[in-house]
C-alpha atoms as a PDB file:
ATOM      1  CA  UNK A   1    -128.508 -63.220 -22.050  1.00  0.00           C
ATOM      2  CA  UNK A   2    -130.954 -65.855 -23.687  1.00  0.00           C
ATOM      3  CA  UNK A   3    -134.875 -66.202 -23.035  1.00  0.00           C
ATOM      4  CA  UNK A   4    -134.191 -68.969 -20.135  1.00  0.00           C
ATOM      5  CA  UNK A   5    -131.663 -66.742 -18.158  1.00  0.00           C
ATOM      6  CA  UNK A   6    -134.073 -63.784 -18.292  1.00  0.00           C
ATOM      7  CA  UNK A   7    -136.849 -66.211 -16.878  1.00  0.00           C
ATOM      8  CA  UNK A   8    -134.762 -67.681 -14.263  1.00  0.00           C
ATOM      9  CA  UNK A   9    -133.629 -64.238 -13.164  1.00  0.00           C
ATOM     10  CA  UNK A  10    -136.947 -63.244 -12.951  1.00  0.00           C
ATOM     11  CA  UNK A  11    -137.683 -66.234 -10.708  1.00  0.00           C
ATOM     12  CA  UNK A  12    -135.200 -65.893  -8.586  1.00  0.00           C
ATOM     13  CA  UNK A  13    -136.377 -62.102  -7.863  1.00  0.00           C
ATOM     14  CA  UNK A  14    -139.599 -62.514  -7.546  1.00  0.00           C
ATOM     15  CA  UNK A  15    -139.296 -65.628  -5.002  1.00  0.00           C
ATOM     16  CA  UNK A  16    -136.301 -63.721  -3.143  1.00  0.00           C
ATOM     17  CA  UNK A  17    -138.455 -61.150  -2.932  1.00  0.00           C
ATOM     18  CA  UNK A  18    -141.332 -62.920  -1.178  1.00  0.00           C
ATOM     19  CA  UNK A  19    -138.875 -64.875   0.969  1.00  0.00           C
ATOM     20  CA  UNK A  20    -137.277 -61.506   2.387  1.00  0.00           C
ATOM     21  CA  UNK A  21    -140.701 -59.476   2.380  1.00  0.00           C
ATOM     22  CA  UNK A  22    -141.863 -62.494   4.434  1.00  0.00           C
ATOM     23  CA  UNK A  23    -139.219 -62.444   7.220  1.00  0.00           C
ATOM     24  CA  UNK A  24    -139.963 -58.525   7.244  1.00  0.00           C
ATOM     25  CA  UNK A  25    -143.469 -59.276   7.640  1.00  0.00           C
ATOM     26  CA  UNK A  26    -142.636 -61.609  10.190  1.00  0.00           C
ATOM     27  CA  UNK A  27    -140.238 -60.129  12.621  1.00  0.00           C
ATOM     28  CA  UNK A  28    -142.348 -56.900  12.446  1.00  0.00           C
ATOM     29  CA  UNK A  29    -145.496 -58.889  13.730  1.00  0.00           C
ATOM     30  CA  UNK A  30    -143.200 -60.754  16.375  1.00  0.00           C
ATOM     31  CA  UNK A  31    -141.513 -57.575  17.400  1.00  0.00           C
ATOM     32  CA  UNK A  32    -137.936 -59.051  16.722  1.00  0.00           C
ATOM     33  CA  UNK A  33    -136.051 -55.486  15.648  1.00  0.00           C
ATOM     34  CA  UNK A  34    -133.049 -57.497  15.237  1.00  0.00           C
ATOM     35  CA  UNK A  35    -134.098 -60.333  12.674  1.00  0.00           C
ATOM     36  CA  UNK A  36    -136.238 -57.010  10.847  1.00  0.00           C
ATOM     37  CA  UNK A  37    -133.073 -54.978  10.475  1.00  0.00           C
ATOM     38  CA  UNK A  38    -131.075 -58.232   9.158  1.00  0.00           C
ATOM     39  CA  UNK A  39    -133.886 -58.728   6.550  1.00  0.00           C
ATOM     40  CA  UNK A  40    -134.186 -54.939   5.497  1.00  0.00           C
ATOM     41  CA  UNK A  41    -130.082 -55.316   5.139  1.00  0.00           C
ATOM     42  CA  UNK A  42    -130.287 -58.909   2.913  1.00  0.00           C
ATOM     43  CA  UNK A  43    -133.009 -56.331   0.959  1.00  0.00           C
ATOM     44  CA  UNK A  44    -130.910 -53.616   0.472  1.00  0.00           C
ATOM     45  CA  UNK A  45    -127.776 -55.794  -0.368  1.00  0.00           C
ATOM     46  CA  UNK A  46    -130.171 -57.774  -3.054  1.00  0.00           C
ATOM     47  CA  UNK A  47    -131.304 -54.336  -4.683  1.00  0.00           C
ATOM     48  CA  UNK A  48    -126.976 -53.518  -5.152  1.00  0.00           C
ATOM     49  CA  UNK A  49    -126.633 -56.599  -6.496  1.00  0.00           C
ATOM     50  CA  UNK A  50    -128.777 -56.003  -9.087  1.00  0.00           C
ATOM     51  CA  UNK A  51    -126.272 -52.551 -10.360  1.00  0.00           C
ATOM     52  CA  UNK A  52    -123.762 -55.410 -10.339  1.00  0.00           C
ATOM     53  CA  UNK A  53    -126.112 -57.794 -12.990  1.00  0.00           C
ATOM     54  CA  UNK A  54    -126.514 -54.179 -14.688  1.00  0.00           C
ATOM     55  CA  UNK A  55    -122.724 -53.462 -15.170  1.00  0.00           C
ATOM     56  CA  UNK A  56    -121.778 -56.946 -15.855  1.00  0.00           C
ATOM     57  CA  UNK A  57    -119.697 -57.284 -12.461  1.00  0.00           C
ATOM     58  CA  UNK A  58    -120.403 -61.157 -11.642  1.00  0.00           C
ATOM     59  CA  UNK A  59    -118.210 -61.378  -8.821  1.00  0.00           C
ATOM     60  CA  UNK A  60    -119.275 -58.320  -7.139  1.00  0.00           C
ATOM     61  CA  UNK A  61    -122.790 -60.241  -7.773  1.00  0.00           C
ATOM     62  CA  UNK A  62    -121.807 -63.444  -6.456  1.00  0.00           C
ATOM     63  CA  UNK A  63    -120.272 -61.316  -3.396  1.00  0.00           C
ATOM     64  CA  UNK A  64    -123.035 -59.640  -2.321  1.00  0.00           C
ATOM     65  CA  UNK A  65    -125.223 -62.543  -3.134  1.00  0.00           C
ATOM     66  CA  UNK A  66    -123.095 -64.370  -0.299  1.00  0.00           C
ATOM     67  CA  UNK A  67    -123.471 -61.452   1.799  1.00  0.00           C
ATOM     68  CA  UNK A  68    -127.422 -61.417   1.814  1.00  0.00           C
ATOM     69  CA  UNK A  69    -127.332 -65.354   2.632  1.00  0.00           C
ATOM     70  CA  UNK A  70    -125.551 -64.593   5.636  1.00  0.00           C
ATOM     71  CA  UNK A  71    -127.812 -61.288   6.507  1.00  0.00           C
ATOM     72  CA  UNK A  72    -131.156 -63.988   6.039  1.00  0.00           C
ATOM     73  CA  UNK A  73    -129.435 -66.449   7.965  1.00  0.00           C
ATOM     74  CA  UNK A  74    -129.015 -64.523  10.668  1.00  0.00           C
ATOM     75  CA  UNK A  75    -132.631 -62.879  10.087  1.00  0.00           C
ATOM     76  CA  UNK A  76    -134.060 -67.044  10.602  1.00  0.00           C
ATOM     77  CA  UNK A  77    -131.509 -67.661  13.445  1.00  0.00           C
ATOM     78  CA  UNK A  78    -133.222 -64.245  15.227  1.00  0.00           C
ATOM     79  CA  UNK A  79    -136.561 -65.350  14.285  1.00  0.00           C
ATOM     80  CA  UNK A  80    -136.127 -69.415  15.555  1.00  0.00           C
ATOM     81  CA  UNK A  81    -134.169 -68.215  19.093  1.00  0.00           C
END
């Protein structure tokens, strides 16, 4: 991995982290338990993904990646109802 993938990586977990930690922060001050669990469970799918970077697994990556677009989706679909 070169200097530009470790800075884009970087990016891209800092700014996913904000992006989940804000619907958290968002459904817990709306009281929406539903959209709150679906963001804990993109969170937790995020934080496997990142055993997958560690073992060198990129489709298990690009799986679970999927899988935590689907959990935020549902997390804004909660939140916009």
């Amino acid at each position: 991995m070169d200097n530009f993938e470790k800075y884009a990586l970087a990016l891209m977990v800092v700014f996913g982290a904000l992006i989940i930690g804000g619907l958290m922060a968002v459904h817990i001050a709306w009281v929406h338990k539903a959209g709150f669990l679906y963001a804990l469970s993109a969170a937790v799918v995020v934080w496997a993904a990142g055993f997958a970077v560690l073992f060198d697994k990129p489709r298990v990556y690009g799986f679970l990646l999927l899988v935590a677009a689907g959990f935020i989706t549902a997390s804004i679909v909660v939140l916009v109802r």
